[in-house]
N, C-alpha and C. Protein backbone atom coordinates (compact mmCIF):
# COMPACT_ATOMS: atom_id res chain seq x y z
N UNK A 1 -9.90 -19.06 -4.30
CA UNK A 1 -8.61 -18.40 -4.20
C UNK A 1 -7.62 -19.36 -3.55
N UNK A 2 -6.51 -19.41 -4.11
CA UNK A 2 -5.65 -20.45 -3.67
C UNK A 2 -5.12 -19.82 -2.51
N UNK A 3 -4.69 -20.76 -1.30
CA UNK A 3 -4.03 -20.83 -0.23
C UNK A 3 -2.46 -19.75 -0.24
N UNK A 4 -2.24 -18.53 -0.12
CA UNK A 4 -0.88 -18.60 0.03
C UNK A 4 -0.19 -17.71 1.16
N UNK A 5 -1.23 -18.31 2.17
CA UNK A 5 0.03 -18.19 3.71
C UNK A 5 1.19 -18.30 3.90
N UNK A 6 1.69 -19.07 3.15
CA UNK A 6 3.33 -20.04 3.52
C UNK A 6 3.90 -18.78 2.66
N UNK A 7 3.34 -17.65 1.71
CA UNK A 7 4.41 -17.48 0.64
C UNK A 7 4.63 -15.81 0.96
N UNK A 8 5.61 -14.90 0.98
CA UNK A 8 5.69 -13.74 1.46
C UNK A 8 5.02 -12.73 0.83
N UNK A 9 4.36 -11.48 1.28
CA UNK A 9 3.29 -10.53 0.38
C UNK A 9 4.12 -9.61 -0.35
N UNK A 10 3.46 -9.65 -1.32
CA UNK A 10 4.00 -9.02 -2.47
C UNK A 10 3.95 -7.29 -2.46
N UNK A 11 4.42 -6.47 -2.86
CA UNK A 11 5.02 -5.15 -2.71
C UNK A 11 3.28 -4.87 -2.90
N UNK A 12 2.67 -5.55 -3.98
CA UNK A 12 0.98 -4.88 -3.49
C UNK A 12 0.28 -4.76 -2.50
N UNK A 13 0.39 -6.08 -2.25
CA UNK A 13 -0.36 -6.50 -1.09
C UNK A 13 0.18 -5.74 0.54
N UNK A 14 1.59 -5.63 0.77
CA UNK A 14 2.15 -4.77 1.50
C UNK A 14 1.61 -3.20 1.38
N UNK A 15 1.39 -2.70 0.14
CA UNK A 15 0.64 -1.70 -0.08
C UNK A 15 -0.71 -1.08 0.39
N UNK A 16 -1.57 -2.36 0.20
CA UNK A 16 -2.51 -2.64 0.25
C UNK A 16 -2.93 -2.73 2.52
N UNK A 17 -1.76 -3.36 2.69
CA UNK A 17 -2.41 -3.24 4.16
C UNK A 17 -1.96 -1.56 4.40
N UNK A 18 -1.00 -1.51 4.74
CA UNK A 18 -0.32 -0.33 4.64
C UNK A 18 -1.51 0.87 4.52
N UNK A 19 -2.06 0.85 3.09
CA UNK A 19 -3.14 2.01 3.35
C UNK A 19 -4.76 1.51 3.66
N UNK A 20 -4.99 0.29 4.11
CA UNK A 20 -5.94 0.06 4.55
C UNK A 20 -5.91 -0.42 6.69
N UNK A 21 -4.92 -0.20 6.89
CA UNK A 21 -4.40 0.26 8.41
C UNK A 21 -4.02 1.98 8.26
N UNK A 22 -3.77 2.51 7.53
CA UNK A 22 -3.92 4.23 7.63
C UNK A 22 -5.66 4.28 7.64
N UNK A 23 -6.29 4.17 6.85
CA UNK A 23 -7.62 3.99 7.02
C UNK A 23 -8.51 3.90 8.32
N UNK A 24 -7.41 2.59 8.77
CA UNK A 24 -8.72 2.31 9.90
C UNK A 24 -7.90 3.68 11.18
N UNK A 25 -6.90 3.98 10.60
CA UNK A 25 -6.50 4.46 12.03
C UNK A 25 -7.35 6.00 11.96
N UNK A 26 -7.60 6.28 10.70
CA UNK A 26 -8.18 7.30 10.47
C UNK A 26 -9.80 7.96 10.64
N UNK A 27 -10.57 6.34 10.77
CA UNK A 27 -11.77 6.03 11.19
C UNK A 27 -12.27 5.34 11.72
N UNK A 28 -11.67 4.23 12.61
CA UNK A 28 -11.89 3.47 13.50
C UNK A 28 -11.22 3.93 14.86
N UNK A 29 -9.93 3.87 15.06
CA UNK A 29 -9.15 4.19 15.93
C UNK A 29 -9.29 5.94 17.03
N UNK A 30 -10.13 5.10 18.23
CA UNK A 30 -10.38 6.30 19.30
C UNK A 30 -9.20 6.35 19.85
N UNK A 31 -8.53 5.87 20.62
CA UNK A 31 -7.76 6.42 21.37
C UNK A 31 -6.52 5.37 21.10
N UNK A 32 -6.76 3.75 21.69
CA UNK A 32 -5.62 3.43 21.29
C UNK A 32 -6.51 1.96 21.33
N UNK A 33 -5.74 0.71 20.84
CA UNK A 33 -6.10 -0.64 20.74
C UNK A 33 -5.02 -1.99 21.06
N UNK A 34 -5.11 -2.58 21.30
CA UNK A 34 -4.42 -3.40 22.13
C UNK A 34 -4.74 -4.70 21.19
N UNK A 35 -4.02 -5.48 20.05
CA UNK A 35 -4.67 -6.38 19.44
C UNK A 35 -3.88 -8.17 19.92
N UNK A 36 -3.93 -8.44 20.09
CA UNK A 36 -3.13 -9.87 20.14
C UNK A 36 -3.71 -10.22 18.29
N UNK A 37 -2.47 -10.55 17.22
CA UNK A 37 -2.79 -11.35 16.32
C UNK A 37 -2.23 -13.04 16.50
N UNK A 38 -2.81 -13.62 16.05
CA UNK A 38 -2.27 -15.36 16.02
C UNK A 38 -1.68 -15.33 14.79
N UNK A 39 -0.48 -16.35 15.00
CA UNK A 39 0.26 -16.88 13.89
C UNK A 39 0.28 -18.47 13.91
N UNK A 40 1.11 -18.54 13.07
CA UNK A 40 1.34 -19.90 13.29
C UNK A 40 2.49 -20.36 14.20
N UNK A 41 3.30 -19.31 14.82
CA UNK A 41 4.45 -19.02 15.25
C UNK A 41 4.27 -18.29 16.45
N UNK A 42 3.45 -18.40 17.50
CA UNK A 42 3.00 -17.54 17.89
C UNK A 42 2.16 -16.16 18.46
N UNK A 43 1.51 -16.01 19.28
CA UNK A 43 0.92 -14.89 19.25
C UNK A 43 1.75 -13.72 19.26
N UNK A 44 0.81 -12.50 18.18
CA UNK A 44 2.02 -11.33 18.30
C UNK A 44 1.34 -9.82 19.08
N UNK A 45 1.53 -9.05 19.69
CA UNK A 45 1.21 -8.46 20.06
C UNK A 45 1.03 -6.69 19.67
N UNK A 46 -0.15 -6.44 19.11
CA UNK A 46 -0.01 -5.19 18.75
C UNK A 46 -0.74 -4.04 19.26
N UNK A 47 0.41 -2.88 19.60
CA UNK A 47 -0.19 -1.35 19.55
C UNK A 47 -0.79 -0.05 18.83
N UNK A 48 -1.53 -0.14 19.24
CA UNK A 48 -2.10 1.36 18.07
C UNK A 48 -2.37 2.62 18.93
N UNK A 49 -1.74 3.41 19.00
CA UNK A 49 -2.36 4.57 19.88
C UNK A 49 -2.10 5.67 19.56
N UNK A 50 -2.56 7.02 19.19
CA UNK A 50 -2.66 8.39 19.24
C UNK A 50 -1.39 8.79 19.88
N UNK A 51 -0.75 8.20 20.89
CA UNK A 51 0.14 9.17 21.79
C UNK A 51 1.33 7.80 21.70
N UNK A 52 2.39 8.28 21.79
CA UNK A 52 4.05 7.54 21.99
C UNK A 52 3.74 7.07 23.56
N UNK A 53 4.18 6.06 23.51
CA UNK A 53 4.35 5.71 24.97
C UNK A 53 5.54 6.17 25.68
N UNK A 54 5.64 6.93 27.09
CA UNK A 54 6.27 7.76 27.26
C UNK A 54 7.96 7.02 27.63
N UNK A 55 8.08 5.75 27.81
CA UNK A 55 9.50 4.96 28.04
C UNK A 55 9.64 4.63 26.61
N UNK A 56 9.23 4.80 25.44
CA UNK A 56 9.56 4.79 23.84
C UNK A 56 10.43 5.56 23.51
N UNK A 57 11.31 5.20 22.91
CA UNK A 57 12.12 6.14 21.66
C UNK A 57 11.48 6.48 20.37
N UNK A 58 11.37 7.72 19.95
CA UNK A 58 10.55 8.14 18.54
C UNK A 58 11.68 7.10 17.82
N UNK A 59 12.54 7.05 17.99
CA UNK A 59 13.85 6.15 16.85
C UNK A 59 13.57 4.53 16.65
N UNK A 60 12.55 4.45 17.71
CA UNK A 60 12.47 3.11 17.23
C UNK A 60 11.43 2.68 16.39
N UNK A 61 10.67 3.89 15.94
CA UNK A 61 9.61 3.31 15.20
C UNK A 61 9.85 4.14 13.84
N UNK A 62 9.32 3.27 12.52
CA UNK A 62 9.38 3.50 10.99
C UNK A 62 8.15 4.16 10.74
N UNK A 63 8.11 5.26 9.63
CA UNK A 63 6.54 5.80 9.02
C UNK A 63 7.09 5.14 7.97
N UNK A 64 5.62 5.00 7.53
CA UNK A 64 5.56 4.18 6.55
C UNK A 64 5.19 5.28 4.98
N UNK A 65 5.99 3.92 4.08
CA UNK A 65 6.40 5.41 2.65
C UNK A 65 5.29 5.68 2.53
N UNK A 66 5.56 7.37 2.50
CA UNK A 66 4.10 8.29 1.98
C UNK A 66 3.94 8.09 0.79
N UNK A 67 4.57 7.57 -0.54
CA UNK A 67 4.20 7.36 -1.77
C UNK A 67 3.24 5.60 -1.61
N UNK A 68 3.08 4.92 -0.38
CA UNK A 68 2.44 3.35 -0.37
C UNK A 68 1.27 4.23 0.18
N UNK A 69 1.21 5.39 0.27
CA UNK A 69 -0.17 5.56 1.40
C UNK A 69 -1.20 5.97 -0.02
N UNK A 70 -2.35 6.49 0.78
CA UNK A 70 -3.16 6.86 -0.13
C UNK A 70 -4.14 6.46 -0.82
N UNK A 71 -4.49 6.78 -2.03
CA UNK A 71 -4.96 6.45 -3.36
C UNK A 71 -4.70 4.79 -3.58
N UNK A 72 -5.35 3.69 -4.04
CA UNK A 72 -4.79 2.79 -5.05
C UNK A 72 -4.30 2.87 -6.22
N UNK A 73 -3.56 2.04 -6.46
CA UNK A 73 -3.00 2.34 -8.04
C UNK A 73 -3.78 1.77 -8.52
């Protein structure tokens, strides 16, 4: 499979994480997770948790389209 880090993910592949992170949150995810990912740019820091953190705004966060969730095409 050819290399293509450098190149941006395609509306599938965006799809594709999209309902395979609904997944895990649906069967992996106890309470909450704390991930550091590496880039090439950086480490990025990610949250997953059951509950809003209580100094959060619900406004600052996006659901993601219920027509990307689901089923594969």
């Amino acid at each position: 499979m050819a290399d293509t880090s450098d190149a941006p993910m395609t509306d599938a592949e965006i799809k594709q994480f999209y309902r395979l992170l609904q997944r895990w949150c649906e069967t992996e995810l106890d309470q909450f997770a704390h991930l550091i990912v590496p880039t090439r740019w950086g480490e990025v820091y990610a949250h997953f948790g059951r509950a809003r953190p209580d100094d959060d705004s619900v406004e600052w966060y996006e659901h993601l389209p219920a027509d990307w969730l689901g089923e594969p095409e």
